[in-house]
C-alpha atoms as a PDB file:
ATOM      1  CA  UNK A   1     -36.352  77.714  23.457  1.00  0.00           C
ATOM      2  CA  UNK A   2     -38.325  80.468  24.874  1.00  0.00           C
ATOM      3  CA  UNK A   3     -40.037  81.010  21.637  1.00  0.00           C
ATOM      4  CA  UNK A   4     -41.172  77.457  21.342  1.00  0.00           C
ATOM      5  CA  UNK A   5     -42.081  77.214  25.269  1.00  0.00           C
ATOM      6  CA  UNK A   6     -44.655  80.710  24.292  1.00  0.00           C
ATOM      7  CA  UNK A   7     -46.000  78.964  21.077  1.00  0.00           C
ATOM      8  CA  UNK A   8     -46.668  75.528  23.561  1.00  0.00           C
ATOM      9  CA  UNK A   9     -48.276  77.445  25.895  1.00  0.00           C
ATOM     10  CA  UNK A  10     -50.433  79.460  23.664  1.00  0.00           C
ATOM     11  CA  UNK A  11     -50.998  75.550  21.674  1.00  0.00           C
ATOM     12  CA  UNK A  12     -52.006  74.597  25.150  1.00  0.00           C
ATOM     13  CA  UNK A  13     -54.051  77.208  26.633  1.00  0.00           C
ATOM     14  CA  UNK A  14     -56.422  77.232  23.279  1.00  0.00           C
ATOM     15  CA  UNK A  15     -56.915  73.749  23.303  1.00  0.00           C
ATOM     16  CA  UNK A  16     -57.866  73.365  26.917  1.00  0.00           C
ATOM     17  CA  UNK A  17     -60.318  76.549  26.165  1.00  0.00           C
ATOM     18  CA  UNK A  18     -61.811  75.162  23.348  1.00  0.00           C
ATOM     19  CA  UNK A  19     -64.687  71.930  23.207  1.00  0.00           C
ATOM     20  CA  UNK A  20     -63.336  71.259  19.787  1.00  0.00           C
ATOM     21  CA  UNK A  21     -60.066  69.082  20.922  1.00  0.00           C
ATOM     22  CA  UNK A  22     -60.516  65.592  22.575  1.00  0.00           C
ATOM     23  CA  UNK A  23     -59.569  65.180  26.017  1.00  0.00           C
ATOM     24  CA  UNK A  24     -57.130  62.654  24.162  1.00  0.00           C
ATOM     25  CA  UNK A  25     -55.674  65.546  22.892  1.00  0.00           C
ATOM     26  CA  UNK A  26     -55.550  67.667  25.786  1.00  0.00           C
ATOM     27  CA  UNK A  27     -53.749  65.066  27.585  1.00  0.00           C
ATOM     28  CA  UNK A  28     -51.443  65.207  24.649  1.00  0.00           C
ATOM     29  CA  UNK A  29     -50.600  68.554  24.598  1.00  0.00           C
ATOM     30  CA  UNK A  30     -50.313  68.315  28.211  1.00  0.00           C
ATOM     31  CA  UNK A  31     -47.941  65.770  27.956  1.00  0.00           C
ATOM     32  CA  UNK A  32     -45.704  68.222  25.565  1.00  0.00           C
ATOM     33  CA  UNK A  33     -46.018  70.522  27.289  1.00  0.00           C
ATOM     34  CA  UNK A  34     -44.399  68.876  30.597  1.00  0.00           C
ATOM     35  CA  UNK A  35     -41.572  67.259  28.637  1.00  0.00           C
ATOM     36  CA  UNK A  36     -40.796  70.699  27.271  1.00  0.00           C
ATOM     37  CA  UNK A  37     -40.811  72.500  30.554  1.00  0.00           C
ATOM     38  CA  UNK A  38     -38.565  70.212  31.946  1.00  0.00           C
ATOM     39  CA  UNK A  39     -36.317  69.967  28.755  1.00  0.00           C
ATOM     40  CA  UNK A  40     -36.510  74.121  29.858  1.00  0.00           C
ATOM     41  CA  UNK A  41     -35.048  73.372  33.619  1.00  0.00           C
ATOM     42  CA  UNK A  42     -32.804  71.060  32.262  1.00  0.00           C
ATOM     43  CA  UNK A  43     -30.884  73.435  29.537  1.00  0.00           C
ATOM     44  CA  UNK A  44     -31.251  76.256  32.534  1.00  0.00           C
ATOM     45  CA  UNK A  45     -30.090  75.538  35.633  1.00  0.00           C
ATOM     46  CA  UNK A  46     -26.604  74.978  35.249  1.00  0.00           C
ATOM     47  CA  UNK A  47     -26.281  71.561  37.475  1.00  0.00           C
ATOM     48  CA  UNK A  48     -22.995  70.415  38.518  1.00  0.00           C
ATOM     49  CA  UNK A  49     -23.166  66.691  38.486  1.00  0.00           C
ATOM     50  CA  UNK A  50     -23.136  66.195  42.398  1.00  0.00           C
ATOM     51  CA  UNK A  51     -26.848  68.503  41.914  1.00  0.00           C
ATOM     52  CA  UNK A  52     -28.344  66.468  38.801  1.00  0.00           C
ATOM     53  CA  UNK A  53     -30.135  63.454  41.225  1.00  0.00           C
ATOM     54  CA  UNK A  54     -31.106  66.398  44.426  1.00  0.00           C
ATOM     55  CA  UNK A  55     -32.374  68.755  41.969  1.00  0.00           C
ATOM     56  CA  UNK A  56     -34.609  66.131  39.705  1.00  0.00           C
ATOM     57  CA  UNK A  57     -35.538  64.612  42.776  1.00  0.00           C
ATOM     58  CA  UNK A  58     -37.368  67.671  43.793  1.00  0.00           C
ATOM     59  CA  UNK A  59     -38.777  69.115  40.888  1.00  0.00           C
ATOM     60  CA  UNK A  60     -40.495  65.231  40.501  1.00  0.00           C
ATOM     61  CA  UNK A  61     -41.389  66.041  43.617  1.00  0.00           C
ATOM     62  CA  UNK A  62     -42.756  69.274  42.914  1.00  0.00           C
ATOM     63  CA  UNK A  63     -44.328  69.037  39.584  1.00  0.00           C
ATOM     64  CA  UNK A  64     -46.230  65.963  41.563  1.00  0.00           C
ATOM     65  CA  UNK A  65     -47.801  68.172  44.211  1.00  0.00           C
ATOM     66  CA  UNK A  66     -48.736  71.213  41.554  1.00  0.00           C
ATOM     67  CA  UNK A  67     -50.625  68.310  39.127  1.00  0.00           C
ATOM     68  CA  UNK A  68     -53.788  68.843  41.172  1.00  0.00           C
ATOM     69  CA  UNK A  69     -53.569  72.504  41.154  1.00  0.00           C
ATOM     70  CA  UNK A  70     -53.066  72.605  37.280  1.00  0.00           C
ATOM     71  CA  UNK A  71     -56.335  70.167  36.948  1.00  0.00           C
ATOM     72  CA  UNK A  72     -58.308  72.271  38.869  1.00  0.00           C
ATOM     73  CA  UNK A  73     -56.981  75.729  36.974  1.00  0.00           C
ATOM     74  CA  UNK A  74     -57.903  74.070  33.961  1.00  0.00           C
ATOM     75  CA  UNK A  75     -61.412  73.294  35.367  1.00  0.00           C
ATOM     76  CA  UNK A  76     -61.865  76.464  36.767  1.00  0.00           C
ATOM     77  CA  UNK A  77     -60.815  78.050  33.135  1.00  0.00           C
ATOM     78  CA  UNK A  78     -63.724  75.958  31.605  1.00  0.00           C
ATOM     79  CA  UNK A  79     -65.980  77.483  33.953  1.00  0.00           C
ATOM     80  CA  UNK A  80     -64.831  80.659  32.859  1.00  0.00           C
ATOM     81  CA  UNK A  81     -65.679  79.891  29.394  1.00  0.00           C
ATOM     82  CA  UNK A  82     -68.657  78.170  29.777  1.00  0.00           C
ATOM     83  CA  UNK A  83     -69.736  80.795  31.961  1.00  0.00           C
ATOM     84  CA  UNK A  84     -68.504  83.503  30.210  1.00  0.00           C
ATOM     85  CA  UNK A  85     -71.410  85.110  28.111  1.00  0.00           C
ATOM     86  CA  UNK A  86     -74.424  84.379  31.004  1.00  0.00           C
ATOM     87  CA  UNK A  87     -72.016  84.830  33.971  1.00  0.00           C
ATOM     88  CA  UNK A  88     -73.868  86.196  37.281  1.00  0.00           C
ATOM     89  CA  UNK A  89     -72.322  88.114  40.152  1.00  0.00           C
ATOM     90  CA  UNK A  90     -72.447  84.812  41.643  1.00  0.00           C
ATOM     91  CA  UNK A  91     -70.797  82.541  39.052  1.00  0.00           C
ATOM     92  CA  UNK A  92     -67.901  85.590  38.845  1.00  0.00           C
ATOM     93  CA  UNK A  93     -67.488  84.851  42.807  1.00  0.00           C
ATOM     94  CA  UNK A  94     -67.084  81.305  42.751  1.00  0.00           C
ATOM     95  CA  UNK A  95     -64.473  81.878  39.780  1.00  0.00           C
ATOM     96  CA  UNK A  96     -62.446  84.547  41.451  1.00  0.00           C
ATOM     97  CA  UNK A  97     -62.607  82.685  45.039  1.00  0.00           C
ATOM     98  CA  UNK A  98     -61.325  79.432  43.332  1.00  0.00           C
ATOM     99  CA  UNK A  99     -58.433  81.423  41.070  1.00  0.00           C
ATOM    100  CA  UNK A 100     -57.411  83.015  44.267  1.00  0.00           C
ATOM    101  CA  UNK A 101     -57.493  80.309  46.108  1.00  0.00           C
ATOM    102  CA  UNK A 102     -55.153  78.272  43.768  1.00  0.00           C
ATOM    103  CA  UNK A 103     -52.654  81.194  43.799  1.00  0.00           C
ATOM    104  CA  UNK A 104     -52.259  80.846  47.314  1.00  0.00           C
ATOM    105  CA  UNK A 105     -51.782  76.881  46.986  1.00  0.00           C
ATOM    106  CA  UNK A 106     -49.150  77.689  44.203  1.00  0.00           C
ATOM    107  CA  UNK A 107     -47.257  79.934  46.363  1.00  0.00           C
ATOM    108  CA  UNK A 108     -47.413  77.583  49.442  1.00  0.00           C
ATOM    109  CA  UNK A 109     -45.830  74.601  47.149  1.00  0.00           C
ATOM    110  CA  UNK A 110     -43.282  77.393  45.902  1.00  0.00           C
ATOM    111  CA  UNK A 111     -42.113  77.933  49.055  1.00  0.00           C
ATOM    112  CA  UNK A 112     -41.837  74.720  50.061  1.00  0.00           C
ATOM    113  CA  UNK A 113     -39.676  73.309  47.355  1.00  0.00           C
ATOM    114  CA  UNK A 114     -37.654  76.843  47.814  1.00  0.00           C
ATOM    115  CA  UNK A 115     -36.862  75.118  51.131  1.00  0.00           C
ATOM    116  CA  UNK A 116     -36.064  71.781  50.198  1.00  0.00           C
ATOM    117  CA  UNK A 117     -33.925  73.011  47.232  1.00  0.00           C
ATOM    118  CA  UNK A 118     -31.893  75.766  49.612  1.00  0.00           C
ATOM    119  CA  UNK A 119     -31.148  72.654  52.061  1.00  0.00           C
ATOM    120  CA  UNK A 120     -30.092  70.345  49.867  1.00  0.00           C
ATOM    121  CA  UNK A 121     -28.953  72.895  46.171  1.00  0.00           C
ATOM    122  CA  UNK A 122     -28.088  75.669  48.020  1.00  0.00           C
ATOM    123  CA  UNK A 123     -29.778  79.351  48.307  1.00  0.00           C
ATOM    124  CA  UNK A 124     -28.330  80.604  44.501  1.00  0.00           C
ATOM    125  CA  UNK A 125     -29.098  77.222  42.926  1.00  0.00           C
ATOM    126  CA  UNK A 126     -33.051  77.457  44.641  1.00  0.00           C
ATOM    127  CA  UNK A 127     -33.370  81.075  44.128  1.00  0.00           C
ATOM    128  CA  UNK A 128     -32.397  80.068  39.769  1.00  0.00           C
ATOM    129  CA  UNK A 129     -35.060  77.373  40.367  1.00  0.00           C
ATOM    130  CA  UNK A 130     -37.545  80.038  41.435  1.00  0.00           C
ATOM    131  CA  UNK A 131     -36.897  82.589  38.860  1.00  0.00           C
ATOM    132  CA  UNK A 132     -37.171  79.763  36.172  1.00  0.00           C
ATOM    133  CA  UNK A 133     -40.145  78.515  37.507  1.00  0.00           C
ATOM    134  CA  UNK A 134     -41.708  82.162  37.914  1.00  0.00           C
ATOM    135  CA  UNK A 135     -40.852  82.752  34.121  1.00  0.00           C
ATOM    136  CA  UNK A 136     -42.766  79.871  33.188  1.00  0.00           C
ATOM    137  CA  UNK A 137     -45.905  80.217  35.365  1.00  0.00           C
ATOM    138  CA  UNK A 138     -45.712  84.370  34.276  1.00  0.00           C
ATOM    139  CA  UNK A 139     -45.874  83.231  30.325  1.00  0.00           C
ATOM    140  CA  UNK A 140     -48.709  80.832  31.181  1.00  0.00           C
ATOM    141  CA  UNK A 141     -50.280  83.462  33.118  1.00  0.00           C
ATOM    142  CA  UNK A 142     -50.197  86.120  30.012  1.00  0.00           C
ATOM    143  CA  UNK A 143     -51.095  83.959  27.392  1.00  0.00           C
ATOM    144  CA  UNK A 144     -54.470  82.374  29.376  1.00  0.00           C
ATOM    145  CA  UNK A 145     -54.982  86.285  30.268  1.00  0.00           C
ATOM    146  CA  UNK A 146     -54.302  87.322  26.668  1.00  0.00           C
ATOM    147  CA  UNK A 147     -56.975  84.731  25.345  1.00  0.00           C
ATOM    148  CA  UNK A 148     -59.682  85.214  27.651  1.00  0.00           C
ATOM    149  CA  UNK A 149     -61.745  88.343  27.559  1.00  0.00           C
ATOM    150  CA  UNK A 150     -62.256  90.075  30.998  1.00  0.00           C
ATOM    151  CA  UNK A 151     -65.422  89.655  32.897  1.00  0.00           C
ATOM    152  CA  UNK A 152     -68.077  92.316  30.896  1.00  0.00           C
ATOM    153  CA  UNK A 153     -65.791  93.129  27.910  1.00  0.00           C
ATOM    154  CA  UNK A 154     -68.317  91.640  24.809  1.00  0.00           C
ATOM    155  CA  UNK A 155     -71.065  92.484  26.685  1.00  0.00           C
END
């Protein structure tokens, strides 16, 4: 499962990167890509059946409040793109300002649903929900980082 997650993500990352796919297709791959991630949670977490409604619940919940911050990663990846090859001290501000900025909002909504899991899961079940979560976001993280080229390497 990990392997496929990777090769989604990778699937993902190059068509949201690239003007060639559709935004049909984006949304798509997207839409894969969410069913898999939670197909991911679901095989593990290791919910007792008095935790299945709390814990899907929440990560609705959750995944709901992140959408935004995924759209505007995705725009601010673009940018990078776009930008890439003529980028200006300026543009490379506005791009690390916004990718620091949505770190920070990640975190925040990370934190929060730690909270609302520990209350209602329990500490060990929120702390697996973390990890999980922090695997996923890490893989995404490497694979847009292993794609892109950093700021003044092809020039």
């Amino acid at each position: 499962m990990k392997h496929t997650l990777k090769t989604l993500i990778a699937v993902l990352f190059i068509s949201l990167s690239s003007h060639v796919f559709a935004q049909s297709d984006q949304e798509f791959f997207l839409t894969i890509f969410k069913m898999e991630k939670r197909e991911f949670f679901s095989q593990n977490m290791n919910l007792k059946d008095t935790q299945f409604n709390a814990f899907w619940d929440n990560y609705s919940s959750f995944e709901k409040e992140r959408e935004d911050i995924g759209k505007q990663r995705i725009e601010m990846l673009k940018m990078y793109v776009e930008k890439y090859t003529t980028m200006t001290d300026a543009d490379a501000d506005v791009i690390m300002k916004k990718w620091l900025s949505l770190e920070k909002k990640e975190d925040a909504i990370r934190t929060k649903y730690y909270g609302k899991m520990k209350k209602s899961l329990g500490a060990k079940t929120a702390a697996h929900f973390i990890q999980i979560d922090d695997y996923i976001q890490t893989v995404i993280r490497f694979e847009i980082l292993d794609e892109l080229p950093f700021i003044g390497e092809l020039n």
